[in-house]
PDB file of N, CA and C in Angstrom:
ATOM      1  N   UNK A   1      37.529  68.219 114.922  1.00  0.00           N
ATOM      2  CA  UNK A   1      38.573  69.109 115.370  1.00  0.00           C
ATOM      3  C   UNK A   1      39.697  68.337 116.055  1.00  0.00           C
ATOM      4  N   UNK A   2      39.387  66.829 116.401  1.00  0.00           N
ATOM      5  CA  UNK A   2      40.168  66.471 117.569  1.00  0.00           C
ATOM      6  C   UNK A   2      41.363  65.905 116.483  1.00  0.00           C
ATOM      7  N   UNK A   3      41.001  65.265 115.213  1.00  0.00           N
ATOM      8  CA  UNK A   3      41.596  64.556 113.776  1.00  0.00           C
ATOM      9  C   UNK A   3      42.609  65.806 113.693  1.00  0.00           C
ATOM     10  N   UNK A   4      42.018  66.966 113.440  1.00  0.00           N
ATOM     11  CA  UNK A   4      43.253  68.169 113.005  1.00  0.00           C
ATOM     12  C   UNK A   4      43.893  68.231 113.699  1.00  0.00           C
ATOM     13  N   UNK A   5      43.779  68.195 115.315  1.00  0.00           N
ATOM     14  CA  UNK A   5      45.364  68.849 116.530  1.00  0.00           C
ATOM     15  C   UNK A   5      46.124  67.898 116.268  1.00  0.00           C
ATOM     16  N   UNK A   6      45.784  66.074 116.502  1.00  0.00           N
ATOM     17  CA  UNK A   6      46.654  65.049 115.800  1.00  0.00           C
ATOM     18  C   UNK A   6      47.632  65.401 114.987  1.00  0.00           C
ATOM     19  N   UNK A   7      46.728  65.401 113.834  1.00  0.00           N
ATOM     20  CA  UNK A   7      46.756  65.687 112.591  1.00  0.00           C
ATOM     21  C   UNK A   7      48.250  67.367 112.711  1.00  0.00           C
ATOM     22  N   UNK A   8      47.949  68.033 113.571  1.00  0.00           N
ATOM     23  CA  UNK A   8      48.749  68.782 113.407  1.00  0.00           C
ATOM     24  C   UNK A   8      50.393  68.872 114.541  1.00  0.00           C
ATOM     25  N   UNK A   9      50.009  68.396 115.132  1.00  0.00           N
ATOM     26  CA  UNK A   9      50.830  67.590 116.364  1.00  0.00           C
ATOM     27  C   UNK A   9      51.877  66.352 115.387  1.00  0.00           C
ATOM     28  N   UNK A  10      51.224  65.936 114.485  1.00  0.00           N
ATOM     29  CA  UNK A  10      52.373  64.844 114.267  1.00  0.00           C
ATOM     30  C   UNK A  10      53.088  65.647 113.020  1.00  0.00           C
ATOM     31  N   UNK A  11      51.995  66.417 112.008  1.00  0.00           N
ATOM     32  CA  UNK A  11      52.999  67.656 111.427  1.00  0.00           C
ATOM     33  C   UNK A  11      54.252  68.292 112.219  1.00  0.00           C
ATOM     34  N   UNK A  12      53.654  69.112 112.879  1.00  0.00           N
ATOM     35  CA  UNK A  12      55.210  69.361 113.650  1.00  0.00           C
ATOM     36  C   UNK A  12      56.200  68.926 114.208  1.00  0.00           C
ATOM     37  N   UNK A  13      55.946  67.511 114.824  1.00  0.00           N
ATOM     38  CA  UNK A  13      56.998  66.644 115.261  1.00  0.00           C
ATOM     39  C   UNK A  13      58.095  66.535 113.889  1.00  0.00           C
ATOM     40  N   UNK A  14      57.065  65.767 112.645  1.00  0.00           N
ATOM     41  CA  UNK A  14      58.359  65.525 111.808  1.00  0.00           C
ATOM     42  C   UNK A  14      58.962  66.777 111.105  1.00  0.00           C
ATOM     43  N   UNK A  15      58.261  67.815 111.210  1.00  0.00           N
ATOM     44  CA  UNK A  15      58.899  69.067 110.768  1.00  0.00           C
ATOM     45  C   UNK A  15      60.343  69.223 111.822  1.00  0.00           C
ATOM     46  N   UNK A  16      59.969  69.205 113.205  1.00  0.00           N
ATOM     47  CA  UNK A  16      61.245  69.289 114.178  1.00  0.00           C
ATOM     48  C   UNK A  16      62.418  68.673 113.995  1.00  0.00           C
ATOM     49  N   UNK A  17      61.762  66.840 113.626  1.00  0.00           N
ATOM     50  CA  UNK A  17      62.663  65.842 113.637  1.00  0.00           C
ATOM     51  C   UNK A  17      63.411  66.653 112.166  1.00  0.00           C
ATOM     52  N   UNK A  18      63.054  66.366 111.157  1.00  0.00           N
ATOM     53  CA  UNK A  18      63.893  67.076 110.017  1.00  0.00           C
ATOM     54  C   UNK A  18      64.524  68.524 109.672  1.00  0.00           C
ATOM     55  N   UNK A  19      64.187  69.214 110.990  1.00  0.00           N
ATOM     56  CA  UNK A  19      64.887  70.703 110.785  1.00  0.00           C
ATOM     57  C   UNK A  19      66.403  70.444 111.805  1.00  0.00           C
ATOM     58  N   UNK A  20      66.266  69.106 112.880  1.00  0.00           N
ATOM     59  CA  UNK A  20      67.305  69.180 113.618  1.00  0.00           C
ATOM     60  C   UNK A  20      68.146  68.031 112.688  1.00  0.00           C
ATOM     61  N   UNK A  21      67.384  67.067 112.229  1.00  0.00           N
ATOM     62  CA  UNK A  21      68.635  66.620 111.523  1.00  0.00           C
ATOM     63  C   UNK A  21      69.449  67.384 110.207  1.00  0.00           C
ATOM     64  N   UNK A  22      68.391  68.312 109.598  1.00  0.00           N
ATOM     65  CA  UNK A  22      69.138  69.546 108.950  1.00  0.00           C
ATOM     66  C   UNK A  22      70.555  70.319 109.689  1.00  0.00           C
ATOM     67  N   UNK A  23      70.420  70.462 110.749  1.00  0.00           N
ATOM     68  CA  UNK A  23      71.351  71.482 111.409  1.00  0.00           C
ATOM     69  C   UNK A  23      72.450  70.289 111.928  1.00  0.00           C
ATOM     70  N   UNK A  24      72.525  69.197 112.143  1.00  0.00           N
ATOM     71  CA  UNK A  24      73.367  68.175 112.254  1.00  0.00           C
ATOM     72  C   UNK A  24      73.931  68.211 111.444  1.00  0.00           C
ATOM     73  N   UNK A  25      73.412  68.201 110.148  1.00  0.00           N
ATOM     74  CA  UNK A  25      74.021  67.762 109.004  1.00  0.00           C
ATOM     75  C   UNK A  25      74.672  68.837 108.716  1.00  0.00           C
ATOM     76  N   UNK A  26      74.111  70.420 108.764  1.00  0.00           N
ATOM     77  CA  UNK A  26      75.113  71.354 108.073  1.00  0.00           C
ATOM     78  C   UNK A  26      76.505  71.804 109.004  1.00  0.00           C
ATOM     79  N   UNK A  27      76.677  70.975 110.351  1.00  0.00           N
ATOM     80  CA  UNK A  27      77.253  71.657 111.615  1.00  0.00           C
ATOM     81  C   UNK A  27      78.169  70.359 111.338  1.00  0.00           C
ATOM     82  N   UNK A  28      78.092  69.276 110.813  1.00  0.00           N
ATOM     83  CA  UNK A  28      79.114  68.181 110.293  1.00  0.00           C
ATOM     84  C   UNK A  28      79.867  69.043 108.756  1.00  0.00           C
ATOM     85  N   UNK A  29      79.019  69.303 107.803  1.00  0.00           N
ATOM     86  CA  UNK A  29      79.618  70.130 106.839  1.00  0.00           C
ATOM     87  C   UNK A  29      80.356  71.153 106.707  1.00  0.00           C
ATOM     88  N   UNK A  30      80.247  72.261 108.068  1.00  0.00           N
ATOM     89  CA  UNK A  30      81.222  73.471 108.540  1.00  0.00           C
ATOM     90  C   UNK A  30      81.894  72.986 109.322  1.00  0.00           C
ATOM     91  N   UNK A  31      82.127  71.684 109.688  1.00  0.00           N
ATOM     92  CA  UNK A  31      83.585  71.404 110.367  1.00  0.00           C
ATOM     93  C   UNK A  31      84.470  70.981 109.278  1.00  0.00           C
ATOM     94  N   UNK A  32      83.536  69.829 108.915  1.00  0.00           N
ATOM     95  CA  UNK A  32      84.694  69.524 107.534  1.00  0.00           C
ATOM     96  C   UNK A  32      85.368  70.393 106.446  1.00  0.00           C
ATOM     97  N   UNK A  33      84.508  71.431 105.765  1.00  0.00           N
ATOM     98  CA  UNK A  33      84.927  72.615 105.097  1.00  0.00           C
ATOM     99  C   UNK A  33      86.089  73.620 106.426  1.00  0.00           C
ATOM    100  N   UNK A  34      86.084  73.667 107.465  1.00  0.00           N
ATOM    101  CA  UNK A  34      86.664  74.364 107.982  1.00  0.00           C
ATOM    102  C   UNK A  34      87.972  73.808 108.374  1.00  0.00           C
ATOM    103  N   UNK A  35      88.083  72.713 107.941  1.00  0.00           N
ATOM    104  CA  UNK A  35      89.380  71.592 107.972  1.00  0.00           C
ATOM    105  C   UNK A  35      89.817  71.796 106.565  1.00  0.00           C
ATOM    106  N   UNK A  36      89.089  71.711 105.801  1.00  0.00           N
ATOM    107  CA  UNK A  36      89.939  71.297 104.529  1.00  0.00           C
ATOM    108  C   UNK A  36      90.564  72.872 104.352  1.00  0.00           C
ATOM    109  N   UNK A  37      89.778  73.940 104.722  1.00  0.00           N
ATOM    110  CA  UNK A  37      90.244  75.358 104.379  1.00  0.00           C
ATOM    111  C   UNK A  37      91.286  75.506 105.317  1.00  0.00           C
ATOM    112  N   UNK A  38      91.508  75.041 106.213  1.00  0.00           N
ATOM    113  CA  UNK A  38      92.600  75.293 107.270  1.00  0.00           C
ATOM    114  C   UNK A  38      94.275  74.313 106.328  1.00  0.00           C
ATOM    115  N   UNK A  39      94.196  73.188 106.349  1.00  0.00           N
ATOM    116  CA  UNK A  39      94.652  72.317 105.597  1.00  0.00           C
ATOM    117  C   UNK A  39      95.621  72.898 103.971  1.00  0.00           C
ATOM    118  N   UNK A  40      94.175  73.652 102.959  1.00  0.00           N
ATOM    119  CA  UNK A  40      95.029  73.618 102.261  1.00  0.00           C
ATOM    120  C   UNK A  40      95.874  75.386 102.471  1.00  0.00           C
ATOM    121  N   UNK A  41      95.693  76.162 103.167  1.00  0.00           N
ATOM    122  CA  UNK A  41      95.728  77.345 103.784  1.00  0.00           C
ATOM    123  C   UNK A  41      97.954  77.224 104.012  1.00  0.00           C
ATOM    124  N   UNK A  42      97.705  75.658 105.132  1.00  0.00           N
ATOM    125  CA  UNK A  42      98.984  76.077 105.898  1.00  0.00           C
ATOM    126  C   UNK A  42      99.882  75.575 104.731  1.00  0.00           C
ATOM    127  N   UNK A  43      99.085  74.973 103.265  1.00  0.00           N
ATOM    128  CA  UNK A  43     100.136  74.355 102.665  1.00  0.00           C
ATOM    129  C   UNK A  43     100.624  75.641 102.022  1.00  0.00           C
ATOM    130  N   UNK A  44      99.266  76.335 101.070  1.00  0.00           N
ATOM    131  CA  UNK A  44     100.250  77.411 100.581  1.00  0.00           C
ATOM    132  C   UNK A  44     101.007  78.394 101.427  1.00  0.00           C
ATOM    133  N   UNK A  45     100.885  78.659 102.886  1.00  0.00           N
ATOM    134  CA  UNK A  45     101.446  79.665 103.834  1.00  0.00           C
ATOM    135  C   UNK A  45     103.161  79.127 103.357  1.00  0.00           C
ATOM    136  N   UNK A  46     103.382  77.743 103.610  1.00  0.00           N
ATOM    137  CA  UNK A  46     104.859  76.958 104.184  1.00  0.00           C
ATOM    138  C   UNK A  46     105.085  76.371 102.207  1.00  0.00           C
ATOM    139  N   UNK A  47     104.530  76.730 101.067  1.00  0.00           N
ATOM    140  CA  UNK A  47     105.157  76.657 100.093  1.00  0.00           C
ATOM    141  C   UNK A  47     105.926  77.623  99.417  1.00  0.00           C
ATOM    142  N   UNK A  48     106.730  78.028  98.736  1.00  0.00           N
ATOM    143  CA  UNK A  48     107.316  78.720  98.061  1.00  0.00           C
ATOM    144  C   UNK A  48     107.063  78.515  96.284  1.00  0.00           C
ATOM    145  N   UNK A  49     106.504  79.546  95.818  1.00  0.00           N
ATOM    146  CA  UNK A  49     105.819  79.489  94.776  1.00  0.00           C
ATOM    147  C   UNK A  49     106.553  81.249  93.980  1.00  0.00           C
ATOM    148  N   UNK A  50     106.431  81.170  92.603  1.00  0.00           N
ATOM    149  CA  UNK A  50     106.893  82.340  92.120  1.00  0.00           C
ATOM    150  C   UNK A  50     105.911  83.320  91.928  1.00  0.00           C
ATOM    151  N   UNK A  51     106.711  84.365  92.288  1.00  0.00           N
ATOM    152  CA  UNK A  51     105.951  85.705  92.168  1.00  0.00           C
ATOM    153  C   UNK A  51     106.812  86.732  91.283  1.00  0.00           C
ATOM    154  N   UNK A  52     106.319  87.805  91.218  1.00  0.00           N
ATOM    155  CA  UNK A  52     107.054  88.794  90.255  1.00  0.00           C
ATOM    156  C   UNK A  52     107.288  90.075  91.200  1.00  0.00           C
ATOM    157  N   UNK A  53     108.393  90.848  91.058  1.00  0.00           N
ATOM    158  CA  UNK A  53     108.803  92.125  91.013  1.00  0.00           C
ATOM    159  C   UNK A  53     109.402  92.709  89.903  1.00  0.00           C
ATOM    160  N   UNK A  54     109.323  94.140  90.277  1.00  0.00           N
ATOM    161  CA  UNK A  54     109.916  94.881  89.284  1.00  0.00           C
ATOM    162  C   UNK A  54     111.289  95.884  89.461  1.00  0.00           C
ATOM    163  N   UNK A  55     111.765  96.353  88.578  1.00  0.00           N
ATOM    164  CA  UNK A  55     113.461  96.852  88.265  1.00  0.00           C
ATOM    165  C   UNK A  55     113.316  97.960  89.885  1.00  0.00           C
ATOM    166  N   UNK A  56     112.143  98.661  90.056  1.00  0.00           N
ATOM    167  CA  UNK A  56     112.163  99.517  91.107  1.00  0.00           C
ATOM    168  C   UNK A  56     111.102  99.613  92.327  1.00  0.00           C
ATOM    169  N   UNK A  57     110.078  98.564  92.060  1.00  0.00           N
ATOM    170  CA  UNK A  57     109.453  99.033  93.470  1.00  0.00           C
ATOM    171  C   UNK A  57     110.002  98.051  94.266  1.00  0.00           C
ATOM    172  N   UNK A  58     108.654  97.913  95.752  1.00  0.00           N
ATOM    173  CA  UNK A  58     109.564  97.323  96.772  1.00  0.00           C
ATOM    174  C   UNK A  58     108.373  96.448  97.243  1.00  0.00           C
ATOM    175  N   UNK A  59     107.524  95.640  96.189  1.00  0.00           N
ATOM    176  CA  UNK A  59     106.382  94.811  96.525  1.00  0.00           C
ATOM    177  C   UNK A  59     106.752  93.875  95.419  1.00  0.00           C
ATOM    178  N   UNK A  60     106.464  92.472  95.841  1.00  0.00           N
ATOM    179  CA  UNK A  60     106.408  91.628  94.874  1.00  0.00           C
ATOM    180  C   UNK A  60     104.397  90.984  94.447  1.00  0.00           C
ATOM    181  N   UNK A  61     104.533  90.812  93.014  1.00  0.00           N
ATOM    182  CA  UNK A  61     103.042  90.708  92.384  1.00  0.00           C
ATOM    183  C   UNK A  61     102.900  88.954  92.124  1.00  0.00           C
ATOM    184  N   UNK A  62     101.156  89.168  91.863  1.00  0.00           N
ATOM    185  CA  UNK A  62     100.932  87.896  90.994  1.00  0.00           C
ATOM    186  C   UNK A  62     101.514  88.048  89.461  1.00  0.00           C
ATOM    187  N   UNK A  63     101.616  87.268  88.608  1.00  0.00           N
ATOM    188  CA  UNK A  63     101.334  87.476  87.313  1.00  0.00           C
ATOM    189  C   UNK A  63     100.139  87.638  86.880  1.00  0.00           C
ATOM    190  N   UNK A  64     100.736  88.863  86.115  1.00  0.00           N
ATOM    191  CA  UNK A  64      99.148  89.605  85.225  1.00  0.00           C
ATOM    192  C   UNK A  64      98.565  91.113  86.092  1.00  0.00           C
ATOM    193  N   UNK A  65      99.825  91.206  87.278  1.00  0.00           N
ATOM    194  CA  UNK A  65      99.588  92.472  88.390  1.00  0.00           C
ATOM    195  C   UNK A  65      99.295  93.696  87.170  1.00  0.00           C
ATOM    196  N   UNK A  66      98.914  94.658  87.365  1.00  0.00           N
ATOM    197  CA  UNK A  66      98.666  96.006  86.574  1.00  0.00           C
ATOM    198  C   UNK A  66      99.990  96.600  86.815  1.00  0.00           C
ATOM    199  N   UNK A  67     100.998  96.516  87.756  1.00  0.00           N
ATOM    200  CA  UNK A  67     101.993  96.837  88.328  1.00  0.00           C
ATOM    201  C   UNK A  67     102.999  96.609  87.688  1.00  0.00           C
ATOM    202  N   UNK A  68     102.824  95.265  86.793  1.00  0.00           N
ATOM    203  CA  UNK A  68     104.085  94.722  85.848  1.00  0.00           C
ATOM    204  C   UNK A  68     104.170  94.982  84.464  1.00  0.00           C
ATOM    205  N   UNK A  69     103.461  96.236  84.463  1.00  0.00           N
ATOM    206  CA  UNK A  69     103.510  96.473  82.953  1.00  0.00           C
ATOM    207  C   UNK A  69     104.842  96.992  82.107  1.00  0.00           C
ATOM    208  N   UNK A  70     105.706  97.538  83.214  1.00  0.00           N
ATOM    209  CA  UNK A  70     106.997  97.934  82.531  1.00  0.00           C
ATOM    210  C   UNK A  70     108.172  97.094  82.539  1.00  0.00           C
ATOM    211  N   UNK A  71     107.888  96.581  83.650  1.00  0.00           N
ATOM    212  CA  UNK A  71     108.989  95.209  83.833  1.00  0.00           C
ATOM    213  C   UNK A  71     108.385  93.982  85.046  1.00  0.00           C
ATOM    214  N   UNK A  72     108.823  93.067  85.000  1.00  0.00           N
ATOM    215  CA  UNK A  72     108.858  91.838  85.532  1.00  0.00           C
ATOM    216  C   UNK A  72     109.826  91.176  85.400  1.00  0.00           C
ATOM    217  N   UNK A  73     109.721  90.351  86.992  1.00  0.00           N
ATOM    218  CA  UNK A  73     111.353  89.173  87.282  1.00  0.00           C
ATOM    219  C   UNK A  73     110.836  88.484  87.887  1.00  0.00           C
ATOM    220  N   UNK A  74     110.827  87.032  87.833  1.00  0.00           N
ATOM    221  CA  UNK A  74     110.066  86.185  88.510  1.00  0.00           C
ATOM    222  C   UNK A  74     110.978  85.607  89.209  1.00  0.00           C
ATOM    223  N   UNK A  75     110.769  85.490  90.304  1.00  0.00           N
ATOM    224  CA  UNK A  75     111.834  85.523  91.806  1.00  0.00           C
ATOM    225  C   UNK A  75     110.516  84.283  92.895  1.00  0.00           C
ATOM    226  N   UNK A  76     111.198  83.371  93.884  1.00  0.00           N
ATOM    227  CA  UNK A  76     110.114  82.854  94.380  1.00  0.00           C
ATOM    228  C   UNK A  76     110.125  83.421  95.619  1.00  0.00           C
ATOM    229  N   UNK A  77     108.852  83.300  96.289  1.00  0.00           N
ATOM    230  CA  UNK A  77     108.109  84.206  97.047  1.00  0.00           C
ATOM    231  C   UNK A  77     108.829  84.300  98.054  1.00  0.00           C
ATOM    232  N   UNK A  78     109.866  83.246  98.978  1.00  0.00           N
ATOM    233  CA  UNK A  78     110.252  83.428 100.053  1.00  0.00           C
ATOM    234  C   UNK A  78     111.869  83.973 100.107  1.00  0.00           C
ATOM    235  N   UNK A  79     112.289  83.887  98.051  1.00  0.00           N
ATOM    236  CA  UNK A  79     113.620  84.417  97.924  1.00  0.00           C
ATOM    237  C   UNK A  79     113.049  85.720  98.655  1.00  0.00           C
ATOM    238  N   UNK A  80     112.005  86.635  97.703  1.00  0.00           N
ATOM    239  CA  UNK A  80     111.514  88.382  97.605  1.00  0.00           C
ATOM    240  C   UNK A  80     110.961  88.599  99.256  1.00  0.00           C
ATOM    241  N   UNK A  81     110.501  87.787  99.756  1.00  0.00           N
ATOM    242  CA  UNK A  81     110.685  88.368 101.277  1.00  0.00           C
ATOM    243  C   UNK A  81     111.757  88.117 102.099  1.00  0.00           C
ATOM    244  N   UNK A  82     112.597  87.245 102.155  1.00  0.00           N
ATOM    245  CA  UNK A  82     113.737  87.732 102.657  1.00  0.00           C
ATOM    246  C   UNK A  82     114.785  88.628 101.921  1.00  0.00           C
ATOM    247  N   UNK A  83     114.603  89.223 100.905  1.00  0.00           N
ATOM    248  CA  UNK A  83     114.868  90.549 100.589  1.00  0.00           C
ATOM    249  C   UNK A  83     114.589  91.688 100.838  1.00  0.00           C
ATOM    250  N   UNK A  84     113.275  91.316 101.472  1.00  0.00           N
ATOM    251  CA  UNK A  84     113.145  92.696 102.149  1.00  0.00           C
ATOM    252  C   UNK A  84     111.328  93.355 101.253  1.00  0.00           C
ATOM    253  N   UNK A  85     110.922  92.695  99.995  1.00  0.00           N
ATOM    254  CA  UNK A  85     109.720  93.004  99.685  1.00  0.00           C
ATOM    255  C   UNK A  85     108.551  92.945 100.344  1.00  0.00           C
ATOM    256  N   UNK A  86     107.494  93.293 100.180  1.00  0.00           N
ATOM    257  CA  UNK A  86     106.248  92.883 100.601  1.00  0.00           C
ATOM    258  C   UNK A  86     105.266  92.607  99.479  1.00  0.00           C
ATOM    259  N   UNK A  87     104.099  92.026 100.089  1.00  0.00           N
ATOM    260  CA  UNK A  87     102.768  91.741  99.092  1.00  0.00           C
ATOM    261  C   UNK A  87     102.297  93.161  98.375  1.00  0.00           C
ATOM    262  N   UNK A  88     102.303  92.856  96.963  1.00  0.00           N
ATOM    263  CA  UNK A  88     101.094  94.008  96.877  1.00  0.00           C
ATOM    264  C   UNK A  88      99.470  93.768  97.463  1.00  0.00           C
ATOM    265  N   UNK A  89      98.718  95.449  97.451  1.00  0.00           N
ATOM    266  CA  UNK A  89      98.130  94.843  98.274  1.00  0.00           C
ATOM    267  C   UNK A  89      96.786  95.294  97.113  1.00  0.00           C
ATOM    268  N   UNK A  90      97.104  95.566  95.854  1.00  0.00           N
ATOM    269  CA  UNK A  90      96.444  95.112  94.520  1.00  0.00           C
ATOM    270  C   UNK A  90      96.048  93.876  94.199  1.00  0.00           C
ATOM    271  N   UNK A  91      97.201  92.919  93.749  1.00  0.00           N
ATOM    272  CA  UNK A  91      96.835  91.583  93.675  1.00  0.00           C
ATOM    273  C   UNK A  91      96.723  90.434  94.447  1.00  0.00           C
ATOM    274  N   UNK A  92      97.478  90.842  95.586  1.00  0.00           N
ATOM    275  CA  UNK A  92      97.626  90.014  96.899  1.00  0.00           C
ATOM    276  C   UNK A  92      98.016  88.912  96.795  1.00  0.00           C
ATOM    277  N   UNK A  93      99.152  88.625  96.089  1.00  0.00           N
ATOM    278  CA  UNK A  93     100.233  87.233  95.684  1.00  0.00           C
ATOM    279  C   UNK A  93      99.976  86.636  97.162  1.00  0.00           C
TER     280      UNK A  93
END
């Protein structure tokens, strides 16, 4: 009996040792993912990229919106908000 508590005593140590270097490792991985998502985030926020509106509403789309089936004008995103558009909130350009 005395072989098994050992025996089970050094089981759990390396179970510990490898569940904390598990959580090291994934707590290094959600910083880095939470950088790169921040990163490429502020690029598209501060790029200007084209989007579409149409002859009469007052939202600008992605291409391929359900919205642009009668017309489309591809305008870039920061011309159509300082015009006064907003996002649809269908495709969410």
């Amino acid at each position: 009996m005395k072989g098994f508590k050992i025996k089970l005593i050094s089981f759990l140590t390396a179970l510990f040792v490898l569940i904390g270097t598990g959580l090291q490792t994934s707590e290094v991985n959600a910083t880095v993912n939470t950088t790169n998502y921040k990163s490429s985030y502020s690029t598209k926020a501060t790029k200007s990229y084209t989007v579409y509106i149409t002859n009469t509403g007052g939202k600008y789309h992605k291409k391929g919106c359900r919205y642009l089936k009668k017309s489309s004008i591809a305008i870039k995103k920061s011309s159509a908000v300082s015009q006064g558009y907003t996002a649809c909130k269908i495709c969410k350009p």
